[in-house]
N, C-alpha and C. Protein backbone atom coordinates (compact mmCIF):
# COMPACT_ATOMS: atom_id res chain seq x y z
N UNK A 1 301.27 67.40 -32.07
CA UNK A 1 302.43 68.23 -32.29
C UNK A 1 301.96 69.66 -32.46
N UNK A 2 303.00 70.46 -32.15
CA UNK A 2 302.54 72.10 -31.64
C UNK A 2 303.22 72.33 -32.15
N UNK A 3 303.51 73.24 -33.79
CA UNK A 3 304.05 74.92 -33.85
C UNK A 3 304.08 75.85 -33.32
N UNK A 4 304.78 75.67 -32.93
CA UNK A 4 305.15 77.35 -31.78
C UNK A 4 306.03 78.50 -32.75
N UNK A 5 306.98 78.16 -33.86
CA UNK A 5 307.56 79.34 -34.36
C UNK A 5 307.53 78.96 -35.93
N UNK A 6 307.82 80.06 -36.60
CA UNK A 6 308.33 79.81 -37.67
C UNK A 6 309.51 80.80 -38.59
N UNK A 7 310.18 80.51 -39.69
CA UNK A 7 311.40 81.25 -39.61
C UNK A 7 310.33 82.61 -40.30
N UNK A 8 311.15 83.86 -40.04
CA UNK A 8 310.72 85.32 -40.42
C UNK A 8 309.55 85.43 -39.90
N UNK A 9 308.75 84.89 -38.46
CA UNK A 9 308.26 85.50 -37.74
C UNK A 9 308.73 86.24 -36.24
N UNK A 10 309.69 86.36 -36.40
CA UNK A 10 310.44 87.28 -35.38
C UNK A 10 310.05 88.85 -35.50
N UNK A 11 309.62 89.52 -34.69
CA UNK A 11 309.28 90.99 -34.56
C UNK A 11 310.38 91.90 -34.28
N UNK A 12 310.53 93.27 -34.36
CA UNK A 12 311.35 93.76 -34.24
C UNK A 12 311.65 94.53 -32.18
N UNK A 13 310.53 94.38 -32.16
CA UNK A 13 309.89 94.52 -30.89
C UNK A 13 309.18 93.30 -30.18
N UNK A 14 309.90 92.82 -29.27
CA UNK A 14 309.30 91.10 -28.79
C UNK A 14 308.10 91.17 -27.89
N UNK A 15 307.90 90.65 -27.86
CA UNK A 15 306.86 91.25 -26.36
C UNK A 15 306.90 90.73 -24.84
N UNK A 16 308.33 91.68 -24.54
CA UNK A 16 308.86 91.48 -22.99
C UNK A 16 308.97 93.28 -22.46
N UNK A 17 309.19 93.72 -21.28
CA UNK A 17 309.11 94.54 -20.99
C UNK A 17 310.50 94.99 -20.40
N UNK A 18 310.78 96.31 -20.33
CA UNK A 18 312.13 96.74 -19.57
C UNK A 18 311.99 96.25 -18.33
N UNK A 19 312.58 95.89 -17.40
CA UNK A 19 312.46 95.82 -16.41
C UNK A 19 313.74 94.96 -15.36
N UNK A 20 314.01 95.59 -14.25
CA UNK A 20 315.35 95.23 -13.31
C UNK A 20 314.80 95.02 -11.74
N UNK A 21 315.58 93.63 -11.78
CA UNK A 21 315.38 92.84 -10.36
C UNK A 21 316.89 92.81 -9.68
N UNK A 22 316.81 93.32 -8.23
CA UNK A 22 317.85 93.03 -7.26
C UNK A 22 317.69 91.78 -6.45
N UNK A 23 318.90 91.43 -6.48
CA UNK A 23 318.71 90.51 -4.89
C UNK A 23 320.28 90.56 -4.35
N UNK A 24 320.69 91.08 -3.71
CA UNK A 24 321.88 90.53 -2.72
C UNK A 24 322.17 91.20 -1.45
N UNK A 25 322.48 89.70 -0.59
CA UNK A 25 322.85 89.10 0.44
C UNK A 25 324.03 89.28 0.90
N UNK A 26 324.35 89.69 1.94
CA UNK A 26 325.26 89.27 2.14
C UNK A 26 325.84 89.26 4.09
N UNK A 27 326.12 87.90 4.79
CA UNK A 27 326.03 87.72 5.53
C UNK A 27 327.22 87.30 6.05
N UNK A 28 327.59 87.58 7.17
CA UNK A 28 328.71 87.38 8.29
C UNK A 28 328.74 87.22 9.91
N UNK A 29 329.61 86.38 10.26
CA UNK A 29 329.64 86.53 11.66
C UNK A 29 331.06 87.29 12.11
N UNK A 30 330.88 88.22 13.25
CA UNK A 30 332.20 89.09 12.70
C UNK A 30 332.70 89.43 14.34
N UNK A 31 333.59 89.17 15.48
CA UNK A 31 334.19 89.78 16.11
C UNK A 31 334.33 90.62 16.62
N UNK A 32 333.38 91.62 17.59
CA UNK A 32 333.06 92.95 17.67
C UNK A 32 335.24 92.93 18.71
N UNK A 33 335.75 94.31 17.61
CA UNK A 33 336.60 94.88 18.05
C UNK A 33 336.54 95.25 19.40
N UNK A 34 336.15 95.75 20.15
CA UNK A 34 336.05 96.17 21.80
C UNK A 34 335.93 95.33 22.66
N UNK A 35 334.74 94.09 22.15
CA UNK A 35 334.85 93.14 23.34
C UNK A 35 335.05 91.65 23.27
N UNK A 36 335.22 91.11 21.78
CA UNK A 36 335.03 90.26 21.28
C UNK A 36 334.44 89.33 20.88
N UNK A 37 333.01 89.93 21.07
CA UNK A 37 332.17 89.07 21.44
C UNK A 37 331.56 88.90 19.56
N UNK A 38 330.86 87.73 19.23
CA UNK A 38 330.40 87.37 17.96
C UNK A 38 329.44 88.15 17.95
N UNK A 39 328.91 88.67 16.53
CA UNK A 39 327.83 88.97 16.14
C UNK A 39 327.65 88.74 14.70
N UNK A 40 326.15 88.76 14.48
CA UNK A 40 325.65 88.27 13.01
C UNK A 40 325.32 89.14 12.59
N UNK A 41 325.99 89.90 10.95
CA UNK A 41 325.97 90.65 10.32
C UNK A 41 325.27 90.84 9.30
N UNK A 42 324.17 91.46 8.34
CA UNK A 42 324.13 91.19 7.30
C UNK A 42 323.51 92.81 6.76
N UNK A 43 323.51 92.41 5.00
CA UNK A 43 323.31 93.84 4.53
C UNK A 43 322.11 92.97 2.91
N UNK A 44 321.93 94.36 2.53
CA UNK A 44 321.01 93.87 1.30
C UNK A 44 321.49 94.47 0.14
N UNK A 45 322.56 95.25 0.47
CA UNK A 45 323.38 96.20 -0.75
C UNK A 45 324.61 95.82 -1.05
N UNK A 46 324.71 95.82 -2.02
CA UNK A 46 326.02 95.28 -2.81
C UNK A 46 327.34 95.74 -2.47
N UNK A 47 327.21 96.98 -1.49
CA UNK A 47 328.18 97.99 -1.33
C UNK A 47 328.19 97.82 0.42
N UNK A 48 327.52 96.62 0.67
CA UNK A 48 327.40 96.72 2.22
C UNK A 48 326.87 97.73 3.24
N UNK A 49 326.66 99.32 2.25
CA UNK A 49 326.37 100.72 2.94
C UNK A 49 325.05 100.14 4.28
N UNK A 50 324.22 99.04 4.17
CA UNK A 50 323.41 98.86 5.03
C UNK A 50 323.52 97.96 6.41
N UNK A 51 324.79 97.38 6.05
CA UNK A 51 325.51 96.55 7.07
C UNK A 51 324.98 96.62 8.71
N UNK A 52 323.94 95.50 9.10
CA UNK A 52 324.15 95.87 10.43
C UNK A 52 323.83 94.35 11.15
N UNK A 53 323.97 94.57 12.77
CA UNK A 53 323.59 93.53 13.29
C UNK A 53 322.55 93.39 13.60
N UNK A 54 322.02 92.12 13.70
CA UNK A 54 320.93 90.98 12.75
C UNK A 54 320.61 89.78 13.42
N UNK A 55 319.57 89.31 14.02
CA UNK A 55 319.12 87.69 14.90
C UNK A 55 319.45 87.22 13.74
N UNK A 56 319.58 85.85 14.21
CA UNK A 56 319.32 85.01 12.99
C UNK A 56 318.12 84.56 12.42
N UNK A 57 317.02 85.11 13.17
CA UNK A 57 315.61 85.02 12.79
C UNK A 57 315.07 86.33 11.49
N UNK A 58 315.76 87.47 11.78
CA UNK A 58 315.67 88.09 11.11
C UNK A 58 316.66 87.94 9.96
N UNK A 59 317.93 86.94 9.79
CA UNK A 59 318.40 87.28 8.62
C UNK A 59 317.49 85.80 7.59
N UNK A 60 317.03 85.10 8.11
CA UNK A 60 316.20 83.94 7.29
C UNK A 60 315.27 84.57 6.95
N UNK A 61 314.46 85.58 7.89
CA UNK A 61 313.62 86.31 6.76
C UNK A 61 313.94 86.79 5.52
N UNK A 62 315.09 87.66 5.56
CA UNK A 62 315.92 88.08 4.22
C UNK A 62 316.09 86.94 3.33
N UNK A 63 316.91 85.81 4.46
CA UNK A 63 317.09 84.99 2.88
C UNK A 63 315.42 84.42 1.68
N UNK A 64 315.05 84.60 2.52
CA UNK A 64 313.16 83.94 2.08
C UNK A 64 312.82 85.31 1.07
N UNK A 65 313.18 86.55 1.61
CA UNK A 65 312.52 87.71 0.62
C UNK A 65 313.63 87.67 -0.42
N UNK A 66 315.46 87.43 -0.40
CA UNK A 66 315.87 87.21 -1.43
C UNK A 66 315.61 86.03 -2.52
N UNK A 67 314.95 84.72 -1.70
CA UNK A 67 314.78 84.05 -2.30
C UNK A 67 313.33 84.45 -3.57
N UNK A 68 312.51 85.22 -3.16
CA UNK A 68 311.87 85.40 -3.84
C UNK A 68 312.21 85.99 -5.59
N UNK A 69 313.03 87.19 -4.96
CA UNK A 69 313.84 87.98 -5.90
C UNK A 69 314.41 87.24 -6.92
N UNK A 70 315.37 86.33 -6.33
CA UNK A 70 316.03 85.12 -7.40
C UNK A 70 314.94 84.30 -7.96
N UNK A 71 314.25 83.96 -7.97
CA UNK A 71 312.92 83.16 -8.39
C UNK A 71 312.54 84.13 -9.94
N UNK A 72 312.22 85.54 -9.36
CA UNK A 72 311.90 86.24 -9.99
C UNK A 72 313.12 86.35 -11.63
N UNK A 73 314.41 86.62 -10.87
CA UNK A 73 315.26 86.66 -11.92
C UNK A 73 315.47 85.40 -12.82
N UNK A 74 315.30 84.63 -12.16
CA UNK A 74 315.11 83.24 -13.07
C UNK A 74 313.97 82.98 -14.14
N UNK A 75 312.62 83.83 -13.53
CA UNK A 75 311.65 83.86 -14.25
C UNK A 75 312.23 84.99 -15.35
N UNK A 76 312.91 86.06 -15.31
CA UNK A 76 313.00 86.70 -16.43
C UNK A 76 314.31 86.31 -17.22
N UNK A 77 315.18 85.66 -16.75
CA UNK A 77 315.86 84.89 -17.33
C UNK A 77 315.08 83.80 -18.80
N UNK A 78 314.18 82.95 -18.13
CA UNK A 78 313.22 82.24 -18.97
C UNK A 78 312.57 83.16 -19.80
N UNK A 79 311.99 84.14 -19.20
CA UNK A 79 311.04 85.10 -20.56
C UNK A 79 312.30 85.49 -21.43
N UNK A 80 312.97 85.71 -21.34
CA UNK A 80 314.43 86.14 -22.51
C UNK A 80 314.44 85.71 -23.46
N UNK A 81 314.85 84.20 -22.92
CA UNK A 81 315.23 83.38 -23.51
C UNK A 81 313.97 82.87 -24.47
N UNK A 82 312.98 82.72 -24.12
CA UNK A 82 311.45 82.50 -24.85
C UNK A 82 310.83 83.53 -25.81
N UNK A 83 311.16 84.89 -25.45
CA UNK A 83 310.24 85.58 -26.01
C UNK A 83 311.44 86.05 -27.27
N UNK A 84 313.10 86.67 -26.77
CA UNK A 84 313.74 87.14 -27.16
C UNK A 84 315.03 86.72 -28.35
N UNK A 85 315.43 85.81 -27.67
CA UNK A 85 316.84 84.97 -28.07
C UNK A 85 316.35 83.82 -29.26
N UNK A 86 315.73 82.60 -28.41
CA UNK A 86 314.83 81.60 -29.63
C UNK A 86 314.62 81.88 -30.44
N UNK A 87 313.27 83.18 -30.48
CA UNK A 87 312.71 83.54 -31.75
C UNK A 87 313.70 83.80 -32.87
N UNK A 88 314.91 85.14 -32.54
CA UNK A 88 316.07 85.26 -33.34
C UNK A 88 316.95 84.56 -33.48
N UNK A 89 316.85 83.03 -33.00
CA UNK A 89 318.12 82.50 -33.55
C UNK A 89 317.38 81.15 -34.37
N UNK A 90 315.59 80.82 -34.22
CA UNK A 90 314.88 80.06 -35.14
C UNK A 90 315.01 81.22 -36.31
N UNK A 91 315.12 82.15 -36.18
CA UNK A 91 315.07 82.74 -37.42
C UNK A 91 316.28 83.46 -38.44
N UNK A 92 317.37 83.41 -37.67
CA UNK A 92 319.09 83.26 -38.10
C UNK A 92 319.04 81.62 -39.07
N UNK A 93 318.72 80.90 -38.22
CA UNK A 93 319.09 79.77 -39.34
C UNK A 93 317.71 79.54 -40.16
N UNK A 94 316.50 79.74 -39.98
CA UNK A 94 315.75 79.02 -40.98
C UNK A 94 314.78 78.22 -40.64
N UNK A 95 314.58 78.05 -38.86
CA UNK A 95 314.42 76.94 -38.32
C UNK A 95 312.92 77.12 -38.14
N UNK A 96 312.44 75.81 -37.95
CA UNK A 96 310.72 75.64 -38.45
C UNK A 96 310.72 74.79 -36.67
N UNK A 97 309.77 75.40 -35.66
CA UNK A 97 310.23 74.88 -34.06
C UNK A 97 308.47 74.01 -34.03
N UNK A 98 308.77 72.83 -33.65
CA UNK A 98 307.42 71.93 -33.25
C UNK A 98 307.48 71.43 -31.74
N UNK A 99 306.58 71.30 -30.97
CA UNK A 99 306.45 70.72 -29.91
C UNK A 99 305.96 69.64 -29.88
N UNK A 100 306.23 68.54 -29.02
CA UNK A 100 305.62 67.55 -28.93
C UNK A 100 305.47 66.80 -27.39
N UNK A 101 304.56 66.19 -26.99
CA UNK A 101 303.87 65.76 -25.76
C UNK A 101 304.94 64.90 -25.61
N UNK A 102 306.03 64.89 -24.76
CA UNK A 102 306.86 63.74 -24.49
C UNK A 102 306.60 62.78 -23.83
N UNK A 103 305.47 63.20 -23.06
CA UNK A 103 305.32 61.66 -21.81
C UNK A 103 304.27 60.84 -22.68
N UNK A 104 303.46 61.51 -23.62
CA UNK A 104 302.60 60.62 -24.51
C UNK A 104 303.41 59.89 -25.39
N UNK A 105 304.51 60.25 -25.75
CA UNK A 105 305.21 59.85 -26.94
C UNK A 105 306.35 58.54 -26.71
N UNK A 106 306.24 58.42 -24.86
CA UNK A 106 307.24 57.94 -24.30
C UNK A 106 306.63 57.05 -23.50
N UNK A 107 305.20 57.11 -23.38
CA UNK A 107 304.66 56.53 -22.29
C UNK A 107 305.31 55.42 -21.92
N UNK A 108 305.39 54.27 -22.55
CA UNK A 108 305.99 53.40 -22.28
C UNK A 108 307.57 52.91 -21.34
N UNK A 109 307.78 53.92 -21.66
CA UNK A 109 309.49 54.89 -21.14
C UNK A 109 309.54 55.82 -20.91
N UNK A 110 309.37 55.85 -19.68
CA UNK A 110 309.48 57.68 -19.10
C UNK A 110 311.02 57.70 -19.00
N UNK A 111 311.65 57.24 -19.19
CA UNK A 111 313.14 57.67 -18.58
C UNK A 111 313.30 58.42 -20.36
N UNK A 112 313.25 57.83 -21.55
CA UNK A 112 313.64 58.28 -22.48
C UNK A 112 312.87 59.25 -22.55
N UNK A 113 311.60 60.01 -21.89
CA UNK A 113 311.12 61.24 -21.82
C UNK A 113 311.39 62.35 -21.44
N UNK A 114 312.61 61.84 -20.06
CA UNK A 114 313.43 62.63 -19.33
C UNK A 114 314.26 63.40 -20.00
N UNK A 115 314.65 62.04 -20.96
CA UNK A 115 316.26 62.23 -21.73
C UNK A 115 315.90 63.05 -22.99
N UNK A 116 314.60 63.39 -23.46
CA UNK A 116 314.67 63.81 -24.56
C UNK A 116 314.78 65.78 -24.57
N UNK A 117 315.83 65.86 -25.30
CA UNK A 117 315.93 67.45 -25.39
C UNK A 117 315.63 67.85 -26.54
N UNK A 118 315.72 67.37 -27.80
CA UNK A 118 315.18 68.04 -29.20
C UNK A 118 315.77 66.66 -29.92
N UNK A 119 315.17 67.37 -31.49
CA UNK A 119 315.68 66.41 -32.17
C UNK A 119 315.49 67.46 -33.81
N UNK A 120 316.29 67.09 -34.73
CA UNK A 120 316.04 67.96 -36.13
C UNK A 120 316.42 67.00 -37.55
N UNK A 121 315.25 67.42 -38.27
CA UNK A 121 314.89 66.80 -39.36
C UNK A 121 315.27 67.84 -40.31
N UNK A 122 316.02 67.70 -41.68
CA UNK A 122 315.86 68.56 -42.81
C UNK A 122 314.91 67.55 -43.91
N UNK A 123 314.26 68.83 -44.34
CA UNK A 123 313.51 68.31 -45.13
C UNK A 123 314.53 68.44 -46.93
N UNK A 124 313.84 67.28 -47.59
CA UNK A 124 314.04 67.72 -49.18
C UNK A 124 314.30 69.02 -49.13
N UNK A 125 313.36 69.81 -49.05
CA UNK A 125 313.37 70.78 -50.04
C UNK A 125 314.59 72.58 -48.91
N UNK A 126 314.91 71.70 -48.17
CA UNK A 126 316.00 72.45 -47.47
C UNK A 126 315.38 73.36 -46.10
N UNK A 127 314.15 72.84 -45.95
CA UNK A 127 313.84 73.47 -44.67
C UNK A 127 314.22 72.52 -43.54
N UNK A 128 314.97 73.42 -42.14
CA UNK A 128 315.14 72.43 -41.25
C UNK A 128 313.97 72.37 -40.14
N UNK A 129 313.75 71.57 -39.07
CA UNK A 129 312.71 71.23 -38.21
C UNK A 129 313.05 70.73 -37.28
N UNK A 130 313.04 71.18 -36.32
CA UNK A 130 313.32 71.03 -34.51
C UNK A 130 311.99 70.62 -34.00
N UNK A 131 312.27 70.00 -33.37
CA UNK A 131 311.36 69.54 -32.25
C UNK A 131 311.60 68.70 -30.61
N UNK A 132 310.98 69.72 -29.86
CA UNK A 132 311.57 69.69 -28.20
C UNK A 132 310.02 69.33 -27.47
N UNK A 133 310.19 68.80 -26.42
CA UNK A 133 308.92 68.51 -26.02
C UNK A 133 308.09 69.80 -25.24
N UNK A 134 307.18 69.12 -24.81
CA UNK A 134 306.09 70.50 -24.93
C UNK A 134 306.70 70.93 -23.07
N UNK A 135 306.49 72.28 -22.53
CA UNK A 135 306.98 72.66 -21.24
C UNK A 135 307.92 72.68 -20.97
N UNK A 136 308.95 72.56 -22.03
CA UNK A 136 310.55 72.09 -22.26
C UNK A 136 310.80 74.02 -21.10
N UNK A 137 311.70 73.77 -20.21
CA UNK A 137 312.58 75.24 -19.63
C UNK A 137 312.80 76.00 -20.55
N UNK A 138 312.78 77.51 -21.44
CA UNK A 138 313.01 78.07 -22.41
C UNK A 138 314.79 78.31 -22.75
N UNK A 139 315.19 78.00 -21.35
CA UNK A 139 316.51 78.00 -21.76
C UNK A 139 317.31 76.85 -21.92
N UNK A 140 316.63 75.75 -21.41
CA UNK A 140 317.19 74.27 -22.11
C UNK A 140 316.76 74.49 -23.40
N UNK A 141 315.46 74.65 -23.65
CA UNK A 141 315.42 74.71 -25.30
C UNK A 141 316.16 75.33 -26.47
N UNK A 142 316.79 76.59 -25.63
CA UNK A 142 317.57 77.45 -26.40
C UNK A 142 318.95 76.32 -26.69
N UNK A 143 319.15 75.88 -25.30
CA UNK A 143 320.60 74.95 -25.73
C UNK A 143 320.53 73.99 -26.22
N UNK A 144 319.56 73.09 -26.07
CA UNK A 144 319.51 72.01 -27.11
C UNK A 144 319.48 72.66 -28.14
N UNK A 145 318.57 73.53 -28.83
CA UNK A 145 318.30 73.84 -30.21
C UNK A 145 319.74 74.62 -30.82
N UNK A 146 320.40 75.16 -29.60
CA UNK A 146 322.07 75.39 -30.54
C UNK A 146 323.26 74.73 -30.61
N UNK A 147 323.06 73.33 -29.46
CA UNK A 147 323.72 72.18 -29.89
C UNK A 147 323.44 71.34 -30.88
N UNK A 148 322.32 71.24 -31.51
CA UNK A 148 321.77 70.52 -32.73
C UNK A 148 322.30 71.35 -33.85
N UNK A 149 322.01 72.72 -33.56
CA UNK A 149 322.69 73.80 -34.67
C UNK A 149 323.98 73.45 -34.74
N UNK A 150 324.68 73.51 -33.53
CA UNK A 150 326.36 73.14 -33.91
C UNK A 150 326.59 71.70 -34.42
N UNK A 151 326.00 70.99 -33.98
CA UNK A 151 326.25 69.73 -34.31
C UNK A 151 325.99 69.68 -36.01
N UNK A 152 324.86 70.05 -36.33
CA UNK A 152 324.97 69.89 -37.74
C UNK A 152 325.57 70.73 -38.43
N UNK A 153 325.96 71.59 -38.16
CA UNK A 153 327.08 72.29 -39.23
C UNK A 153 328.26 71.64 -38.49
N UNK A 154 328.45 71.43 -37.74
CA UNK A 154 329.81 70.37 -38.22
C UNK A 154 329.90 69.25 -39.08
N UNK A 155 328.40 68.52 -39.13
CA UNK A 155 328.71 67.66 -40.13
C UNK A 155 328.86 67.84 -41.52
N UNK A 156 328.51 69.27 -41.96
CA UNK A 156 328.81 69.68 -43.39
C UNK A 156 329.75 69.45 -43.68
């Protein structure tokens, strides 16, 4: 089992960086007014200002370089949620965060390894204790760990 957090170690400054990712697409087949003939349209600006016609060899390239972009935003999506959000909301309630090896813990049953998203213990003495398995997505972890939060203050 792995400690990864504990409550009032949250910084005031996390350690993620400013930083902004684009990606959009946007593609059409469109009717040329004069002769009617089809053509394949596409742009990379949100505002269309780049709009032009496009093989379809060249717009799969785009989708492959947007795909990258989205990859990217997903990756900083995850750092957010890991470096930023978790930390301050293990440390809003109190919360003491452990990891644990799920496929060791499950060997026997990988399906209940699949299934496992967290789980929380209060102790005696009023500390609570989460625990999600280890490589858990940072933003499944965030939601399990605030459905367990909701869940137990409802049972108060």
């Amino acid at each position: 089992m792995t400690s990864t957090a504990q409550p009032g170690s949250t910084t005031a400054s996390a350690s993620i960086s400013e930083q902004c990712i684009v990606a959009s697409l946007t593609a059409e087949v469109m009717a040329d007014a004069d002769d009617g003939q089809f053509n394949l349209l596409a742009s990379t600006l949100g505002n269309a200002a780049d709009l032009q016609v496009i093989s379809p060899t060249a717009l799969l390239q785009m989708v492959n370089r947007q795909r990258a972009q989205l990859d990217q935003i997903e990756a900083l999506a995850q750092e957010y949620a890991e470096k930023v959000l978790t930390p301050a909301f293990l440390d809003e309630y109190g919360i003491e965060l452990e990891e644990l090896d799920a496929a060791s813990l499950f060997e026997d049953n990988p399906k209940l390894a699949a299934g496992f998203g967290a789980f929380a213990a209060v102790h005696t003495d009023g500390r609570t204790l989460v625990v999600v398995p280890a490589g858990q997505k940072p933003t499944v972890r965030l939601a399990a760990i605030c459905d367990l939060v909701g869940y137990m203050q409802d049972r108060k």
